[in-house]
PDB file of N, CA and C in Angstrom:
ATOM      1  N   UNK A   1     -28.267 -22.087-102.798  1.00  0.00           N
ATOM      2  CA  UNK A   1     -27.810 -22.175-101.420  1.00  0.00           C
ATOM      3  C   UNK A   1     -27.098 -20.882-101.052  1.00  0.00           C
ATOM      4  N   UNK A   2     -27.375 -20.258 -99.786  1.00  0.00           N
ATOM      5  CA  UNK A   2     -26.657 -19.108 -99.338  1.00  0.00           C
ATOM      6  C   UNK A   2     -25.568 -19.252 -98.873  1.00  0.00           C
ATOM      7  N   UNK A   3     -25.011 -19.047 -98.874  1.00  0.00           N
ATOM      8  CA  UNK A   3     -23.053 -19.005 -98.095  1.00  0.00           C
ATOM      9  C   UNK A   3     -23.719 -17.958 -96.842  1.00  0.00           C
ATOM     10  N   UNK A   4     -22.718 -17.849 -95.769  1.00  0.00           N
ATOM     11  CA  UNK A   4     -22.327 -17.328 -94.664  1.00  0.00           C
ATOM     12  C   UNK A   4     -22.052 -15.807 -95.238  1.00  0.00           C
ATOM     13  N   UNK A   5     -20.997 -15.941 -96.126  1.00  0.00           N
ATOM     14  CA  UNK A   5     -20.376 -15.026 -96.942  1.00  0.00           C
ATOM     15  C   UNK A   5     -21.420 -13.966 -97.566  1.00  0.00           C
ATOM     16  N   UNK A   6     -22.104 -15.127 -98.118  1.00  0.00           N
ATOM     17  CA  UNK A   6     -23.091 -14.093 -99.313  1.00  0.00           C
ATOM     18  C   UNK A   6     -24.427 -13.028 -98.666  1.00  0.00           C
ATOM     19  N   UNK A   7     -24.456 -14.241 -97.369  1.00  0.00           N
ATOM     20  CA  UNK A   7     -25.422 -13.521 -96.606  1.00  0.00           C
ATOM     21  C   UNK A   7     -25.148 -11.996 -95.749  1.00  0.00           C
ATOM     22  N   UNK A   8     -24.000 -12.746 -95.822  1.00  0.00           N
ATOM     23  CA  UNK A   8     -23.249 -10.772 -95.084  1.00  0.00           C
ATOM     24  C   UNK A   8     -23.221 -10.215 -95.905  1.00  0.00           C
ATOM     25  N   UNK A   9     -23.082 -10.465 -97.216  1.00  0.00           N
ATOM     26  CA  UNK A   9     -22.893  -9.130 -98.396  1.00  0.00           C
ATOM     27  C   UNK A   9     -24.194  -8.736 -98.905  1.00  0.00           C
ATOM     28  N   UNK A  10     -25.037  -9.454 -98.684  1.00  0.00           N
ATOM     29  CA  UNK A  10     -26.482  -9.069 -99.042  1.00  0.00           C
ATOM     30  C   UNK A  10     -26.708  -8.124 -97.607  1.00  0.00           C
ATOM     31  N   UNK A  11     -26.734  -8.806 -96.180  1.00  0.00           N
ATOM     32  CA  UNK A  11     -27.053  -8.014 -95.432  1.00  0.00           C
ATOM     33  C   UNK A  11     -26.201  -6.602 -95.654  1.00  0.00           C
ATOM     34  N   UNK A  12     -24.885  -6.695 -95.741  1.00  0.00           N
ATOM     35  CA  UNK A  12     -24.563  -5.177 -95.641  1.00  0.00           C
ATOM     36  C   UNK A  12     -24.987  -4.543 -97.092  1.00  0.00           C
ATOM     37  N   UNK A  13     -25.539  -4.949 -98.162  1.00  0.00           N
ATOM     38  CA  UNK A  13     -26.365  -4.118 -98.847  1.00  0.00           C
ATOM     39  C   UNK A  13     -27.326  -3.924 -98.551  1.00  0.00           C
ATOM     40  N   UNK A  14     -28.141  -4.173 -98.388  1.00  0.00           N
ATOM     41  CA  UNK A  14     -29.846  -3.957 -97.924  1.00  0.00           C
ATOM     42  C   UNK A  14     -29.549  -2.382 -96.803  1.00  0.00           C
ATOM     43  N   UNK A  15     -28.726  -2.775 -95.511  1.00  0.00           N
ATOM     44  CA  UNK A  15     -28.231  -1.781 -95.280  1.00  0.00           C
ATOM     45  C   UNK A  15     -27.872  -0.200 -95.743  1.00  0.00           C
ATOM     46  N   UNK A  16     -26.922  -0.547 -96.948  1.00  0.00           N
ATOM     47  CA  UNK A  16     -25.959   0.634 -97.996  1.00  0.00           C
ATOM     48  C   UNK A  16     -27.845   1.188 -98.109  1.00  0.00           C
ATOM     49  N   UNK A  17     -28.947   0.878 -98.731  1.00  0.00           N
ATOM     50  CA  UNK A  17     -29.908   0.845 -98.968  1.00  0.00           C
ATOM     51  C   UNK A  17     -31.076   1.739 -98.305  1.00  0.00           C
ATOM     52  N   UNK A  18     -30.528   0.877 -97.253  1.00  0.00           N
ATOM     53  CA  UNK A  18     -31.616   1.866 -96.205  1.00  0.00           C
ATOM     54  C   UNK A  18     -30.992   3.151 -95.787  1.00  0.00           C
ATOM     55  N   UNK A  19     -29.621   3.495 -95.424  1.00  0.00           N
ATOM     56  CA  UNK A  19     -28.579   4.627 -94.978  1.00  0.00           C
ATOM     57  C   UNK A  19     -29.080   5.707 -96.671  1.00  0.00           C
ATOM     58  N   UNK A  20     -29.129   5.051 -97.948  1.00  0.00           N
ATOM     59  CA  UNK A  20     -28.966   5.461 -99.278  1.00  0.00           C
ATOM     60  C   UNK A  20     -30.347   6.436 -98.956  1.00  0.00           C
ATOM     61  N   UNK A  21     -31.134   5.704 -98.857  1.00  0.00           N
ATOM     62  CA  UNK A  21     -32.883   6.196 -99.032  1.00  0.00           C
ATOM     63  C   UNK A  21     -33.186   6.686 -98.094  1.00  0.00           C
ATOM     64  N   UNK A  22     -32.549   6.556 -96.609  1.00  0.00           N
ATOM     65  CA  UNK A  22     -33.893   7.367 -95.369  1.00  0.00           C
ATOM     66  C   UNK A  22     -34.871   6.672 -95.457  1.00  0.00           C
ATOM     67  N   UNK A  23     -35.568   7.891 -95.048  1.00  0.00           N
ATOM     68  CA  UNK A  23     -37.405   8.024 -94.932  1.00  0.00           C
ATOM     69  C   UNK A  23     -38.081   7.462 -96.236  1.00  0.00           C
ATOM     70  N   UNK A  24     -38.490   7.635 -96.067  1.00  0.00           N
ATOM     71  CA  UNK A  24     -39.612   6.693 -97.237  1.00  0.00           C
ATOM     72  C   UNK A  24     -41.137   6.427 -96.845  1.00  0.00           C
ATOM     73  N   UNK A  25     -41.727   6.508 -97.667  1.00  0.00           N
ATOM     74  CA  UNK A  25     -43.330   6.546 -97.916  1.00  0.00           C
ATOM     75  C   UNK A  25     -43.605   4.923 -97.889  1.00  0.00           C
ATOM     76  N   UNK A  26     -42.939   4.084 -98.278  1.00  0.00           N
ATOM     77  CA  UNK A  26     -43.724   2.486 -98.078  1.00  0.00           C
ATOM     78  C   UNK A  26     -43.633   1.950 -96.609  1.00  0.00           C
ATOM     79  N   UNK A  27     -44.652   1.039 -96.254  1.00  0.00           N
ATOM     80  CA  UNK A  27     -45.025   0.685 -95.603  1.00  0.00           C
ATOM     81  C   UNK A  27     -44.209  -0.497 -95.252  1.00  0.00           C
ATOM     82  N   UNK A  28     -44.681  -1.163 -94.232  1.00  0.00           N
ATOM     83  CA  UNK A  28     -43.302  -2.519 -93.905  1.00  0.00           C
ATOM     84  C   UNK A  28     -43.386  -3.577 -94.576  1.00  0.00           C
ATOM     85  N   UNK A  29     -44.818  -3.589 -95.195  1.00  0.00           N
ATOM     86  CA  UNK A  29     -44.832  -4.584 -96.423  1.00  0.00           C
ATOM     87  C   UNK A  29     -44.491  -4.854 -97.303  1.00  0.00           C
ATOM     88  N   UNK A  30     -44.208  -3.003 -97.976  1.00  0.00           N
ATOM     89  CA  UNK A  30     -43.767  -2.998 -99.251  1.00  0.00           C
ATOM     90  C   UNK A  30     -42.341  -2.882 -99.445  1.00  0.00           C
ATOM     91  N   UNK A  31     -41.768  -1.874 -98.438  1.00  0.00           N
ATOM     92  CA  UNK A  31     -40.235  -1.877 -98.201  1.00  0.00           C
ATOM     93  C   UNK A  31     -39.768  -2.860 -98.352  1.00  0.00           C
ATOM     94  N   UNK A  32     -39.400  -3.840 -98.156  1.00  0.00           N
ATOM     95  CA  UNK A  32     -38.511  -5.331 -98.600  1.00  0.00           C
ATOM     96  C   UNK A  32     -38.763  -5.177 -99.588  1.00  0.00           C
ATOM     97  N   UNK A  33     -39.788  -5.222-100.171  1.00  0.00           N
ATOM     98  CA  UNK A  33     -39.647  -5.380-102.150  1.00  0.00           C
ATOM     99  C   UNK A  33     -39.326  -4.690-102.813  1.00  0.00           C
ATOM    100  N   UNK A  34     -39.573  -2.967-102.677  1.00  0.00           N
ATOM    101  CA  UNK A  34     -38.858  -1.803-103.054  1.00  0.00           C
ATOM    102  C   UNK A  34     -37.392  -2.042-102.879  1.00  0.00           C
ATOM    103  N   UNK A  35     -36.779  -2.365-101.913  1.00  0.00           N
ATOM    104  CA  UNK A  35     -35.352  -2.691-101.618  1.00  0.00           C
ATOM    105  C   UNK A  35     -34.611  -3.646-102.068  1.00  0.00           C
ATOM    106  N   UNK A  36     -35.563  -5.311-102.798  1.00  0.00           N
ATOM    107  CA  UNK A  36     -34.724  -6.120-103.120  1.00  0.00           C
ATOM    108  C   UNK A  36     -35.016  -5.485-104.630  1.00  0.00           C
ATOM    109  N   UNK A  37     -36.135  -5.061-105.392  1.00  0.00           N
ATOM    110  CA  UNK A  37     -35.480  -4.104-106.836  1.00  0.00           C
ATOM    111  C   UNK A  37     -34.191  -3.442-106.825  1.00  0.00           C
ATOM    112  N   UNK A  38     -34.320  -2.488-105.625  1.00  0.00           N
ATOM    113  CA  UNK A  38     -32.993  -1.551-105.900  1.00  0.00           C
ATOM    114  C   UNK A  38     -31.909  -2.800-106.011  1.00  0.00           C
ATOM    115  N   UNK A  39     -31.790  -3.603-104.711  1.00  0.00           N
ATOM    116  CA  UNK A  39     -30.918  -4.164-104.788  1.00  0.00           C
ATOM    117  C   UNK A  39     -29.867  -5.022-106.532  1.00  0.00           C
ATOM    118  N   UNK A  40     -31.569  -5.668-107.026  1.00  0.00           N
ATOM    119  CA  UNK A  40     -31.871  -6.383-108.092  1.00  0.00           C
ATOM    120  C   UNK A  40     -30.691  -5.191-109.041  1.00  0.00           C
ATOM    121  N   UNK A  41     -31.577  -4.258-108.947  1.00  0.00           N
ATOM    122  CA  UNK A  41     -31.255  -3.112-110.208  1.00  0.00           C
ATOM    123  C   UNK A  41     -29.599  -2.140-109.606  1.00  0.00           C
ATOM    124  N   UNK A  42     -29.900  -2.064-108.782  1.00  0.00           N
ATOM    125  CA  UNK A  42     -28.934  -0.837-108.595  1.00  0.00           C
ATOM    126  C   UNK A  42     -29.188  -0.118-108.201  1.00  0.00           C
ATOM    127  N   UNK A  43     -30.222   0.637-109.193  1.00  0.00           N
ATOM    128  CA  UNK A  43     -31.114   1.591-109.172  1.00  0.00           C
ATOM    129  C   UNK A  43     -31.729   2.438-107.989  1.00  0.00           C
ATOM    130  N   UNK A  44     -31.149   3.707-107.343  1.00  0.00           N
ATOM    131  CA  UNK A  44     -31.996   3.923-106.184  1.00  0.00           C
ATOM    132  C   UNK A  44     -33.459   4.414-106.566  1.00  0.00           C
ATOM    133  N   UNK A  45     -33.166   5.118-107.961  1.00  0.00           N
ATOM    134  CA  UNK A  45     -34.128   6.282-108.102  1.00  0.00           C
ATOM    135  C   UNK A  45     -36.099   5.057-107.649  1.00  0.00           C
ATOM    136  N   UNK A  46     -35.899   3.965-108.107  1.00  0.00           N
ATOM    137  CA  UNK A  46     -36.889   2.739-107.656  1.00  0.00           C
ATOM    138  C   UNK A  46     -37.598   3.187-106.233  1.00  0.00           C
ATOM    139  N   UNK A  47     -37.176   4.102-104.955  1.00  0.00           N
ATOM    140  CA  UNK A  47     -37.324   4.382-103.898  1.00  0.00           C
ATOM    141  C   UNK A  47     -37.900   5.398-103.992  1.00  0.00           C
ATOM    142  N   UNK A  48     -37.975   6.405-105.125  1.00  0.00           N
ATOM    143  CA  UNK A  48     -38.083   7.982-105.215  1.00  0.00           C
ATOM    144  C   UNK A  48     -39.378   8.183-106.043  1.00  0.00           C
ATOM    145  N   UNK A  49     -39.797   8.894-105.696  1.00  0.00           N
ATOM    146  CA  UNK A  49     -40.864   9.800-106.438  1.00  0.00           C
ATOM    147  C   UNK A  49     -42.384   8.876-106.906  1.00  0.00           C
ATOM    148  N   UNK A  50     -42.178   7.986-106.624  1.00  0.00           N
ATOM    149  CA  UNK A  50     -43.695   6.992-106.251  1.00  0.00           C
ATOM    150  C   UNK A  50     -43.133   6.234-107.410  1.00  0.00           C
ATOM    151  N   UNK A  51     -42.023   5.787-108.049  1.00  0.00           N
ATOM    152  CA  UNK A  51     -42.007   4.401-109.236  1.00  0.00           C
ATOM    153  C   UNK A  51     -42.664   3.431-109.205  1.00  0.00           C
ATOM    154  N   UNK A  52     -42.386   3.190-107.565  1.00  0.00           N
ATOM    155  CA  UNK A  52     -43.260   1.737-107.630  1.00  0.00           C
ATOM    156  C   UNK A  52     -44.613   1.895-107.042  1.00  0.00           C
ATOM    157  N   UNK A  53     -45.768   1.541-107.378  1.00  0.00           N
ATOM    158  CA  UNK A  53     -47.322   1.761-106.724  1.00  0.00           C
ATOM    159  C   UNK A  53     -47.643   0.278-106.812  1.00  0.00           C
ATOM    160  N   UNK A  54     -47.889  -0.081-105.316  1.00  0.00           N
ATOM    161  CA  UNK A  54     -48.467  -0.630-104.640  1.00  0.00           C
ATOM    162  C   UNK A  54     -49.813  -0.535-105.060  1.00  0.00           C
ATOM    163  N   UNK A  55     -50.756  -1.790-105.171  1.00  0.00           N
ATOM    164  CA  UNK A  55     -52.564  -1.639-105.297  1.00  0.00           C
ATOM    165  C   UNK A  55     -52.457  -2.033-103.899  1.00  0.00           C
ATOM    166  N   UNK A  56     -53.490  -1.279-103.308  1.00  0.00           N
ATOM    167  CA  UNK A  56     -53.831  -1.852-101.466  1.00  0.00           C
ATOM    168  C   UNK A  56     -53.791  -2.777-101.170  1.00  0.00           C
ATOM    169  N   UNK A  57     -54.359  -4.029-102.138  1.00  0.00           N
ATOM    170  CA  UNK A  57     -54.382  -5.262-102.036  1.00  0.00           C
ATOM    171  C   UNK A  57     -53.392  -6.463-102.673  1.00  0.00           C
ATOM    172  N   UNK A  58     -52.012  -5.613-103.158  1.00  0.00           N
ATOM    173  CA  UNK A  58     -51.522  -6.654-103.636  1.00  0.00           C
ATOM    174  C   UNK A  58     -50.435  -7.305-103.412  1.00  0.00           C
ATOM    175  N   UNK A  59     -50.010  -7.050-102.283  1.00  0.00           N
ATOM    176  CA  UNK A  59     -48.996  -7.998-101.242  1.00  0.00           C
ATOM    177  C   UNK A  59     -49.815  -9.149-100.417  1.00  0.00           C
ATOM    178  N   UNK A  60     -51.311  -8.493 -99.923  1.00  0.00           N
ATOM    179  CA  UNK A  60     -51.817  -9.161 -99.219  1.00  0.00           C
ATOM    180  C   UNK A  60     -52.880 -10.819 -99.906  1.00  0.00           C
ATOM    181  N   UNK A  61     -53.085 -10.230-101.238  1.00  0.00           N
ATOM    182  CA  UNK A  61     -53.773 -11.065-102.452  1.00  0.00           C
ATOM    183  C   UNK A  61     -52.050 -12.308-102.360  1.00  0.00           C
ATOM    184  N   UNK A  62     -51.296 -11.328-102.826  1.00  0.00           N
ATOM    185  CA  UNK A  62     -50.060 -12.456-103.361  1.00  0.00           C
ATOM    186  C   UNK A  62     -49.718 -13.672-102.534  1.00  0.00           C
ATOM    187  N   UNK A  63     -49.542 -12.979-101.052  1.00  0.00           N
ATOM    188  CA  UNK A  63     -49.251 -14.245-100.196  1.00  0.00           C
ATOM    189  C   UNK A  63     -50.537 -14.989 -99.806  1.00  0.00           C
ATOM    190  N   UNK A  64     -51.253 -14.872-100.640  1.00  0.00           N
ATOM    191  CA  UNK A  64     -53.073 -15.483-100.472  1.00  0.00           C
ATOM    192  C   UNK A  64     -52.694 -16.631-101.009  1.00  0.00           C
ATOM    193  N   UNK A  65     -52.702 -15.812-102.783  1.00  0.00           N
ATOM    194  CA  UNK A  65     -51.979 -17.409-103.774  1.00  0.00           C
ATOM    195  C   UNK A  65     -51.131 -17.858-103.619  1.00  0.00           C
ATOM    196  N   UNK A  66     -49.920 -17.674-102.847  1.00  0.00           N
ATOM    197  CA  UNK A  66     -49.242 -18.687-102.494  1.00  0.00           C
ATOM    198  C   UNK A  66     -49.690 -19.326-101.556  1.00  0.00           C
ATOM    199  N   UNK A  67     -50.247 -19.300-100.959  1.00  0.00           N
ATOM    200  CA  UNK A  67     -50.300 -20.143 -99.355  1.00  0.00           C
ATOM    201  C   UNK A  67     -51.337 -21.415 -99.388  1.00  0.00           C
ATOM    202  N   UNK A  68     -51.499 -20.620-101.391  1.00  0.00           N
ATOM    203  CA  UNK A  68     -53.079 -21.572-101.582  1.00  0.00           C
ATOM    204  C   UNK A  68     -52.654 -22.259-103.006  1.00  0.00           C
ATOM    205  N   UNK A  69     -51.336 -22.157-103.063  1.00  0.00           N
ATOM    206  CA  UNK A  69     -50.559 -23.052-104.054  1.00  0.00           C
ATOM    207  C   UNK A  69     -50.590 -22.634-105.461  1.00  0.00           C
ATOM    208  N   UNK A  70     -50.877 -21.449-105.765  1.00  0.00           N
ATOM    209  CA  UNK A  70     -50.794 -20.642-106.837  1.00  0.00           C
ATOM    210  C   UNK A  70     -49.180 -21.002-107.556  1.00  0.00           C
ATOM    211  N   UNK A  71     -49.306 -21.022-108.689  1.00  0.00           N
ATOM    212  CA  UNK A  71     -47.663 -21.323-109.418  1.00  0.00           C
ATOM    213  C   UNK A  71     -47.393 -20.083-109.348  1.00  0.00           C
ATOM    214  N   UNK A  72     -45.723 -20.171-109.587  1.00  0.00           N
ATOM    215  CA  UNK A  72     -44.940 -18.862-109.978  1.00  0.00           C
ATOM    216  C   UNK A  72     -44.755 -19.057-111.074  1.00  0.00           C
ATOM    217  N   UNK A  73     -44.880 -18.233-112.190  1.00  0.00           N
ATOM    218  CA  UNK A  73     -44.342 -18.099-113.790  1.00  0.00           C
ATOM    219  C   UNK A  73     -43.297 -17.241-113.121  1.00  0.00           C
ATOM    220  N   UNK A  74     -42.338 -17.364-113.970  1.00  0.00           N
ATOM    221  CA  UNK A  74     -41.122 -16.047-114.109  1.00  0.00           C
ATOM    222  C   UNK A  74     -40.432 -16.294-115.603  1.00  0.00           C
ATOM    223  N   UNK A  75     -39.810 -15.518-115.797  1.00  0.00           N
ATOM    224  CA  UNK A  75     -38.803 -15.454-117.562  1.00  0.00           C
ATOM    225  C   UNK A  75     -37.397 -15.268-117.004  1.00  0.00           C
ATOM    226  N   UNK A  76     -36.794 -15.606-115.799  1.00  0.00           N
ATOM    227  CA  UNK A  76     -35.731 -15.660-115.408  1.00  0.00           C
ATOM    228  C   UNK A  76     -35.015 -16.346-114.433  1.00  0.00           C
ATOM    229  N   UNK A  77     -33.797 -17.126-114.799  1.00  0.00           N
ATOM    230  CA  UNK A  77     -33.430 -17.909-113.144  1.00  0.00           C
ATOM    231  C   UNK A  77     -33.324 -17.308-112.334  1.00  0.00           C
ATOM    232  N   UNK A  78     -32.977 -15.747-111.916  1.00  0.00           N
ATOM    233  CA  UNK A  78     -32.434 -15.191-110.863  1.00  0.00           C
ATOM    234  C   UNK A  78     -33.495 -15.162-109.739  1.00  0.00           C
ATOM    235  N   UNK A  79     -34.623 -15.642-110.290  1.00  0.00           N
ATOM    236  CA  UNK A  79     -35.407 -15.653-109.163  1.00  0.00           C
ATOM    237  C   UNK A  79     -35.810 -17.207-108.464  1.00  0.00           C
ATOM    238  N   UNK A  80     -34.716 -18.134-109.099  1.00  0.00           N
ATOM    239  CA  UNK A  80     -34.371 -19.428-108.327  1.00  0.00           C
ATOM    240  C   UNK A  80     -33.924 -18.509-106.892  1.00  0.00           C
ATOM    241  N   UNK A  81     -32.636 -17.623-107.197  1.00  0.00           N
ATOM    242  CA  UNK A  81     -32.105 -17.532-105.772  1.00  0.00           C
ATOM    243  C   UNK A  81     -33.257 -16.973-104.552  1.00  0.00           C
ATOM    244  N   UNK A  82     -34.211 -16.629-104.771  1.00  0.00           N
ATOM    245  CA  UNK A  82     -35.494 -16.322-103.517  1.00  0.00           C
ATOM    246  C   UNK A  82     -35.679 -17.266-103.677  1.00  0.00           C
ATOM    247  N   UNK A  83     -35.570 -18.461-103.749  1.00  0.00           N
ATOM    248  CA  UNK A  83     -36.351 -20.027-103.230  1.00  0.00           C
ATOM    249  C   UNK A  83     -35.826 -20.961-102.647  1.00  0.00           C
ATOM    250  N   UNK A  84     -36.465 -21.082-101.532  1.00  0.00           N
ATOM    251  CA  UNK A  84     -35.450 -21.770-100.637  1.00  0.00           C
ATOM    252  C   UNK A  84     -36.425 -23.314-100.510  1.00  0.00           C
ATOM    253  N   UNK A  85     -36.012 -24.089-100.078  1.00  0.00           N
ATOM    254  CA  UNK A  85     -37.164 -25.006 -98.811  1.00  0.00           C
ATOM    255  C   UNK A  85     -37.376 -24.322 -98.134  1.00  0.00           C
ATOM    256  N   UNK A  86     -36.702 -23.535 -96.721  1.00  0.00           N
ATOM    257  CA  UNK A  86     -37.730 -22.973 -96.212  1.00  0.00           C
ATOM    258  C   UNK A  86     -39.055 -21.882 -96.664  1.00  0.00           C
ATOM    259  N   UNK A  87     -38.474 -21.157 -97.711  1.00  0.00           N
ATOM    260  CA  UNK A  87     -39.850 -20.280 -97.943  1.00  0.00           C
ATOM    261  C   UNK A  87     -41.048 -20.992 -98.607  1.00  0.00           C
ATOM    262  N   UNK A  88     -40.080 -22.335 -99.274  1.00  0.00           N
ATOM    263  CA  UNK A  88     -41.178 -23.166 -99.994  1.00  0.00           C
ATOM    264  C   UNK A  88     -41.751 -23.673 -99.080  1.00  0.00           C
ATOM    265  N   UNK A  89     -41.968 -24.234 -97.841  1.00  0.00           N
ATOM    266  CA  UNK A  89     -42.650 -24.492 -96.588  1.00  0.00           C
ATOM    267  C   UNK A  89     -43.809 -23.758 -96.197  1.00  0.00           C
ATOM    268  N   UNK A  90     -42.982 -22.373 -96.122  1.00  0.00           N
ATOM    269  CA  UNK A  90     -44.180 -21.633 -95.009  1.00  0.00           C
ATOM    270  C   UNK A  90     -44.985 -21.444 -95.997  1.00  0.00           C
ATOM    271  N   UNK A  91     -44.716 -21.221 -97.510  1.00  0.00           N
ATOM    272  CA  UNK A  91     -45.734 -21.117 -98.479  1.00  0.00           C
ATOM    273  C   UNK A  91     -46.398 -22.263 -98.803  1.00  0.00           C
ATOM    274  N   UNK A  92     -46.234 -23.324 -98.320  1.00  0.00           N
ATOM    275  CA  UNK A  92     -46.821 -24.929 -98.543  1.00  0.00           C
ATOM    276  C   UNK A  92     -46.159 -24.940 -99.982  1.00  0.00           C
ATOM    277  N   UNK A  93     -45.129 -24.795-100.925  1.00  0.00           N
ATOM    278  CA  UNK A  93     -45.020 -24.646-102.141  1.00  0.00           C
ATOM    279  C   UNK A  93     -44.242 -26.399-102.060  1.00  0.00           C
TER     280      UNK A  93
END
């Protein structure tokens, strides 16, 4: 569950984030995910020098299998906190 609280401190990071990095080469698809790593990690250098590569098709494949009820494997709880009911909705999850 998000707090009021937590949500402002996430929003004003994502922020610190974008002011941190500028310009940038990803696209509006990929930016949120480049950004919740850094966030994840710390890590800006994640933004720099092409770390992360995108395949053309694989944001657009991903929300395919979800929408078509594909499971999530993961090896960690922290990725309970991205799961909401609502995202489990729009994903039919």
């Amino acid at each position: 569950m998000q707090t009021e609280k937590g949500q402002a401190i996430e929003d004003e990071s994502m922020k610190i984030i974008d002011s941190e990095i500028g310009s940038h080469h990803y696209d509006k698809h990929e930016w949120p995910i480049v950004r919740r790593v850094i966030h994840a990690t710390a890590d800006f250098d994640f933004a720099r020098d092409n770390k992360i590569v995108f395949h053309k098709n694989a944001i657009s494949n991903g929300i395919e299998a979800l929408r078509n009820g594909c499971n999530i494997i993961v090896d960690v709880d922290g990725v309970l906190g991205g799961l909401n009911k609502k995202n489990l909705k729009d994903f039919t999850g």
